[in-house]
N, C-alpha and C. Protein backbone atom coordinates (compact mmCIF):
# COMPACT_ATOMS: atom_id res chain seq x y z
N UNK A 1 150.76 77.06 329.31
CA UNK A 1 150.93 77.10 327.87
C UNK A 1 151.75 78.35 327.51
N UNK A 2 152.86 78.34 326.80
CA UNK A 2 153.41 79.58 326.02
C UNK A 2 152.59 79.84 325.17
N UNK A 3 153.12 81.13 325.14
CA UNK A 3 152.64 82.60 324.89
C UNK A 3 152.95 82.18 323.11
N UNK A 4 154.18 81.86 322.97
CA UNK A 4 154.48 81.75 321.19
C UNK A 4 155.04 80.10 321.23
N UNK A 5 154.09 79.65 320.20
CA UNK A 5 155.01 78.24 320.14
C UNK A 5 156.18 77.83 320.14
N UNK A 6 156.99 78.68 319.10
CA UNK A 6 158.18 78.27 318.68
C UNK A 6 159.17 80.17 319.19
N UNK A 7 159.98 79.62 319.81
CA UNK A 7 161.01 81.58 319.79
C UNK A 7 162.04 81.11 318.77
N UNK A 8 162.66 81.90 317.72
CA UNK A 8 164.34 81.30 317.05
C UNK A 8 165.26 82.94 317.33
N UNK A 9 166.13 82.58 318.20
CA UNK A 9 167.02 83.57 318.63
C UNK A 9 167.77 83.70 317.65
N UNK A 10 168.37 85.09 317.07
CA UNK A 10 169.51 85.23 316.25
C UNK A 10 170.57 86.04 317.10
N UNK A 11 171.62 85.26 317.34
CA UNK A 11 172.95 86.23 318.09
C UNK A 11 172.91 87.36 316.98
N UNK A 12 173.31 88.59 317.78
CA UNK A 12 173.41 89.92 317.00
C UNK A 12 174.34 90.51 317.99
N UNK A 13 175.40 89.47 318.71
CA UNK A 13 176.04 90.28 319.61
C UNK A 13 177.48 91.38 319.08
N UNK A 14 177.87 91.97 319.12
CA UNK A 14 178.95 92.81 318.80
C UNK A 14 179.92 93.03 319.61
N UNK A 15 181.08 92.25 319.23
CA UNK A 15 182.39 92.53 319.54
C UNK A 15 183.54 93.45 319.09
N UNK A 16 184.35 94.23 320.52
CA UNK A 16 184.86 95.01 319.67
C UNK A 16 185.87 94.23 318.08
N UNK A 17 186.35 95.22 317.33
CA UNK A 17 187.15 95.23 316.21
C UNK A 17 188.23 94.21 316.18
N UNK A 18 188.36 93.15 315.63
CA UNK A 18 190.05 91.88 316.02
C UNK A 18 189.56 91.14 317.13
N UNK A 19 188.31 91.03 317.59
CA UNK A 19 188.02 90.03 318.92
C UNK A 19 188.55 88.59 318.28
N UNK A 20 189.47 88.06 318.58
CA UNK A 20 189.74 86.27 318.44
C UNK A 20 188.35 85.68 317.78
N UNK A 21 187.56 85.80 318.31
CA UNK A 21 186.53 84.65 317.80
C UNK A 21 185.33 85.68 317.13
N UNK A 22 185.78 86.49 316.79
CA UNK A 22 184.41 87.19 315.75
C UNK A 22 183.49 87.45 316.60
N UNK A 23 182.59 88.23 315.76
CA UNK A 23 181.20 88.21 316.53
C UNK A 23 180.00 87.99 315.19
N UNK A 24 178.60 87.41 315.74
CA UNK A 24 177.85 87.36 315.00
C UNK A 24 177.25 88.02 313.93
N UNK A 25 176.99 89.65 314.90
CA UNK A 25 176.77 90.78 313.84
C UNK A 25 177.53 90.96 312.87
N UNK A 26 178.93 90.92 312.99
CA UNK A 26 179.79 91.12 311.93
C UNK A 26 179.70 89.96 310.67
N UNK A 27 179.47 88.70 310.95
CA UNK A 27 178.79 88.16 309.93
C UNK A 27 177.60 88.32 309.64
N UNK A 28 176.65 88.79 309.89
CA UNK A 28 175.27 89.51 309.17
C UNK A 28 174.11 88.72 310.37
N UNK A 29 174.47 88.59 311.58
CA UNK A 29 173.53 88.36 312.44
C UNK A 29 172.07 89.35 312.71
N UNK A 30 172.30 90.55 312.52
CA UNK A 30 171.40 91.04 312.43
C UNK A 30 170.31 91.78 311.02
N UNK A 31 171.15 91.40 310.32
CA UNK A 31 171.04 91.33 308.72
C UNK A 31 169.68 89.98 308.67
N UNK A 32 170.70 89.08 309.09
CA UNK A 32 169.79 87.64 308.86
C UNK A 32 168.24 87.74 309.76
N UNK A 33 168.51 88.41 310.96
CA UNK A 33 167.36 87.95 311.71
C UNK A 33 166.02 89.22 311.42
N UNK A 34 166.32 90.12 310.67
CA UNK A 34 165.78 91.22 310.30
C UNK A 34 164.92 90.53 309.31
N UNK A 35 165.27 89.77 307.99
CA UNK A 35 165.14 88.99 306.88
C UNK A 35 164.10 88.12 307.10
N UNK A 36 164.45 86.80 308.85
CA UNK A 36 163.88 86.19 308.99
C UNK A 36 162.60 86.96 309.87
N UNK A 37 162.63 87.69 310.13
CA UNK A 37 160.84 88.73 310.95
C UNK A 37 160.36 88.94 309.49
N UNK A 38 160.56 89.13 308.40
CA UNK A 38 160.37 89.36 307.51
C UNK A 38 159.17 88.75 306.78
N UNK A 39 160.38 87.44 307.02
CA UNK A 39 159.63 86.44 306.13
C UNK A 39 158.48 85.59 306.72
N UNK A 40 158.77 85.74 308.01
CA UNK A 40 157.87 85.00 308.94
C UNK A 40 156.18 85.60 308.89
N UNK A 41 156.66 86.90 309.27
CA UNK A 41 155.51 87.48 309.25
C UNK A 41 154.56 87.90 307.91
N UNK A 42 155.23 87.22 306.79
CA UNK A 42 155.00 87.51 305.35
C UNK A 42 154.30 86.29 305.63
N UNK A 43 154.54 85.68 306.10
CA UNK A 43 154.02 83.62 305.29
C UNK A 43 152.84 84.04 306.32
N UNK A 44 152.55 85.01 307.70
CA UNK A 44 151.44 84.66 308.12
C UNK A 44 151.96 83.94 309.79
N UNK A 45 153.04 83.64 310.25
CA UNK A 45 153.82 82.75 311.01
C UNK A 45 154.15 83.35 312.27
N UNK A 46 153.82 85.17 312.10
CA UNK A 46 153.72 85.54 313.55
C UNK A 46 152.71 85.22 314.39
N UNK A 47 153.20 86.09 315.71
CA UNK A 47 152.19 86.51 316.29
C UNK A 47 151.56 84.92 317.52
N UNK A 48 151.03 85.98 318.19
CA UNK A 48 150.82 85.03 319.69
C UNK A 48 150.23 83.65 319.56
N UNK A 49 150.69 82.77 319.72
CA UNK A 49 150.20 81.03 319.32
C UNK A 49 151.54 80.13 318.20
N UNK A 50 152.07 81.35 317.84
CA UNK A 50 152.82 81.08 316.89
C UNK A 50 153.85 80.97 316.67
N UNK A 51 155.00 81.86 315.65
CA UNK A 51 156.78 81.98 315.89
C UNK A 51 157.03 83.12 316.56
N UNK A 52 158.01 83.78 316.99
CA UNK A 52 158.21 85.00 317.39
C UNK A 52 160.01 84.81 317.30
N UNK A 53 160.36 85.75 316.10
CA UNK A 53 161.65 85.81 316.01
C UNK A 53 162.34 87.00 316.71
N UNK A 54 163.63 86.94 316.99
CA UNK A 54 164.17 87.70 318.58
C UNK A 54 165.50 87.82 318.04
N UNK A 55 166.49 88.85 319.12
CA UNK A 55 167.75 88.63 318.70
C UNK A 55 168.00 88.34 320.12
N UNK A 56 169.49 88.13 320.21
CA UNK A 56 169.88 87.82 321.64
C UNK A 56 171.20 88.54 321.77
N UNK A 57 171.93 88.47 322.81
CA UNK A 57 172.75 88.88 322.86
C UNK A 57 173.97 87.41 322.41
N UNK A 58 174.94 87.80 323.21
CA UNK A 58 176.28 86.84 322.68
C UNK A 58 175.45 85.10 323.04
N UNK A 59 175.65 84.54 322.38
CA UNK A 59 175.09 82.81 322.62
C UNK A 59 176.22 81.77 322.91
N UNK A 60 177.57 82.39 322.53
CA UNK A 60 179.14 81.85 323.14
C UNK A 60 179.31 80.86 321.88
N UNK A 61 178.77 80.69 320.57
CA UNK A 61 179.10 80.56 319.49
C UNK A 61 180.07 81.24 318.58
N UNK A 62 179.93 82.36 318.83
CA UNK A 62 180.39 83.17 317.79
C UNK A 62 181.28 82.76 316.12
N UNK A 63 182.60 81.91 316.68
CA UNK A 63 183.30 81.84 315.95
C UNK A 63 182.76 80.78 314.57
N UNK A 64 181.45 80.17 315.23
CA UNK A 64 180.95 79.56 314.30
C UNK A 64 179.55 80.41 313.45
N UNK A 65 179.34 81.50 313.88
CA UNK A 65 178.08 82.63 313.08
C UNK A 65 177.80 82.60 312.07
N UNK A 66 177.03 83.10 311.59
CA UNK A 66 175.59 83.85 312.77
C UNK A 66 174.96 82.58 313.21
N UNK A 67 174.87 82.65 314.24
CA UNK A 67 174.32 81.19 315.36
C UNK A 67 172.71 81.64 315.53
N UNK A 68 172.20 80.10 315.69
CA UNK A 68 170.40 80.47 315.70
C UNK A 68 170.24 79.59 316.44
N UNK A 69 169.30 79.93 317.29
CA UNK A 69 169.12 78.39 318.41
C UNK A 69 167.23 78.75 318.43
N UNK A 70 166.79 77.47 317.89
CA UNK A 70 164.98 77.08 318.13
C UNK A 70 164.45 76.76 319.35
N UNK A 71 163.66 77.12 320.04
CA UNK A 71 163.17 76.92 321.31
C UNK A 71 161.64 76.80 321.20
N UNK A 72 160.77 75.70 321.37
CA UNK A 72 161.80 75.07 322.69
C UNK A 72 162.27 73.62 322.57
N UNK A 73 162.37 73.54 321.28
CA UNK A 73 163.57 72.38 320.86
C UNK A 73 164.87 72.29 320.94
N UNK A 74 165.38 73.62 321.27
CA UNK A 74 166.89 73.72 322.03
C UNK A 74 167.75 73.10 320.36
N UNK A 75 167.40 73.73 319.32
CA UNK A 75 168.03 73.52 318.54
C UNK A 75 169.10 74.27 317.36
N UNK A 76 170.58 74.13 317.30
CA UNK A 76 170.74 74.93 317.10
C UNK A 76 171.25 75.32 315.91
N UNK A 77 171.45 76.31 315.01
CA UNK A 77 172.27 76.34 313.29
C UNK A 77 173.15 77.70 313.65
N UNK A 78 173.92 77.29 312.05
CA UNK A 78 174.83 78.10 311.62
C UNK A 78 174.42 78.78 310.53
N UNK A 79 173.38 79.99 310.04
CA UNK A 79 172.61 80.44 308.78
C UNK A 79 174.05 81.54 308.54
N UNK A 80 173.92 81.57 307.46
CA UNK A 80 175.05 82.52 306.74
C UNK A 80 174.05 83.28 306.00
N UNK A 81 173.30 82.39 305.24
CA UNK A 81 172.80 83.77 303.88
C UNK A 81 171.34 83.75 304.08
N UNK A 82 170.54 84.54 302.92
CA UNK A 82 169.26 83.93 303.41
C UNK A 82 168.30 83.26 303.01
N UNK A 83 169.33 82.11 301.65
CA UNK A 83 168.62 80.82 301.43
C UNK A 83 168.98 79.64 303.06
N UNK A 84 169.98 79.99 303.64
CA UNK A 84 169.78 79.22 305.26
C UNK A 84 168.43 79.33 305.55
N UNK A 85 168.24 80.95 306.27
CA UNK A 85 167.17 81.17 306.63
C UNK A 85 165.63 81.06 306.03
N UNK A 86 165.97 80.75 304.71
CA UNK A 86 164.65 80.44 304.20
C UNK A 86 164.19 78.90 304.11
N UNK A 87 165.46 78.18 304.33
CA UNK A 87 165.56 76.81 304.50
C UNK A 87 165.08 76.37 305.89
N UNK A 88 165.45 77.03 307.01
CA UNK A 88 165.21 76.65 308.57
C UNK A 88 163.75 77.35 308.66
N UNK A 89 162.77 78.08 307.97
CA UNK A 89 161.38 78.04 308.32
C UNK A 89 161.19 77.27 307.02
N UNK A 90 161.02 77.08 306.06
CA UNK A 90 160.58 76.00 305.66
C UNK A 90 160.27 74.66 305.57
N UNK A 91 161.89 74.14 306.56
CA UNK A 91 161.65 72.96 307.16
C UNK A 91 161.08 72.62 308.30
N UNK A 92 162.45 73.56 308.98
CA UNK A 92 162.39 73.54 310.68
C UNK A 92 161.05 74.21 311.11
N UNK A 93 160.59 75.27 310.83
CA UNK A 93 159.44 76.27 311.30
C UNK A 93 158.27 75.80 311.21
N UNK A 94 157.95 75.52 309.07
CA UNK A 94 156.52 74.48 309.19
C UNK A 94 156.75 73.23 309.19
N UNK A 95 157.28 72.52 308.77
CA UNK A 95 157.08 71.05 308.97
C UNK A 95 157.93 70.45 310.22
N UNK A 96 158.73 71.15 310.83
CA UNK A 96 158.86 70.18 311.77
C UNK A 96 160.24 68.99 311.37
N UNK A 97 161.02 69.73 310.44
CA UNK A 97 161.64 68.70 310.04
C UNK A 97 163.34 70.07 310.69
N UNK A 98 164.32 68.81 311.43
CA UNK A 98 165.84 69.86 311.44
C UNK A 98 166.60 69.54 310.20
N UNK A 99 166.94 71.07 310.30
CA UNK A 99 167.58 71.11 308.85
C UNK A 99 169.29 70.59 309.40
N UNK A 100 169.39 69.39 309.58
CA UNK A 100 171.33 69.15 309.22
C UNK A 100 171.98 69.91 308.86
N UNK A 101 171.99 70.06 307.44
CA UNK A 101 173.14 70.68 307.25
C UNK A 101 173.67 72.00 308.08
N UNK A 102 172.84 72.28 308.34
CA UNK A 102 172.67 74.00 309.17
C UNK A 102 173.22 73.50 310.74
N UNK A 103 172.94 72.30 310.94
CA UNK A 103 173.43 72.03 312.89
C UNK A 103 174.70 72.64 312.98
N UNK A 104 174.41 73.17 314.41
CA UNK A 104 176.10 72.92 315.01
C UNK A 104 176.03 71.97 316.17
């Protein structure tokens, strides 16, 4: 049995300055995933049995960021702001439902 039900990785990787394909942080990857520990642990949603939000390093998305991948549903979004992120635990987190619009 895992340790946390659900992990949701946020790329927070950093590329140097003009990299071709961006990097996540520079669109607010670590902005967003700061927001989402936030909120998680506000609703009650941490902690061992439960969610456990993480950052990761590069996820080879980038150019599409800030990239989020759900585990262990291997699922993955594109959150920009943080009605995304308040949208992907509301759906995705408690009910169990993927949020579309957010796929990549």
């Amino acid at each position: 049995m895992s340790y946390y039900r659900t992990h949701v990785f946020f790329c927070c990787n950093q590329r140097p300055p003009g990299a071709p394909r961006g990097c996540c942080n520079d669109k607010g990857g670590s902005r967003l995933r700061d927001y989402c520990k936030q909120r998680v642990r506000a609703l009650g949603l941490d902690g061992p049995g439960k969610i456990r939000i993480n950052q990761s390093g590069c996820l080879d998305r980038c150019e599409l960021g800030p990239t989020v991948v759900v585990y262990p549903e291997g699922v993955w979004y594109r959150c920009v702001d943080e009605r995304d992120v308040d949208e992907l635990i509301e759906s995705h987190l408690c009910r169990g439902q993927i949020v579309a619009r957010l796929l990549i």
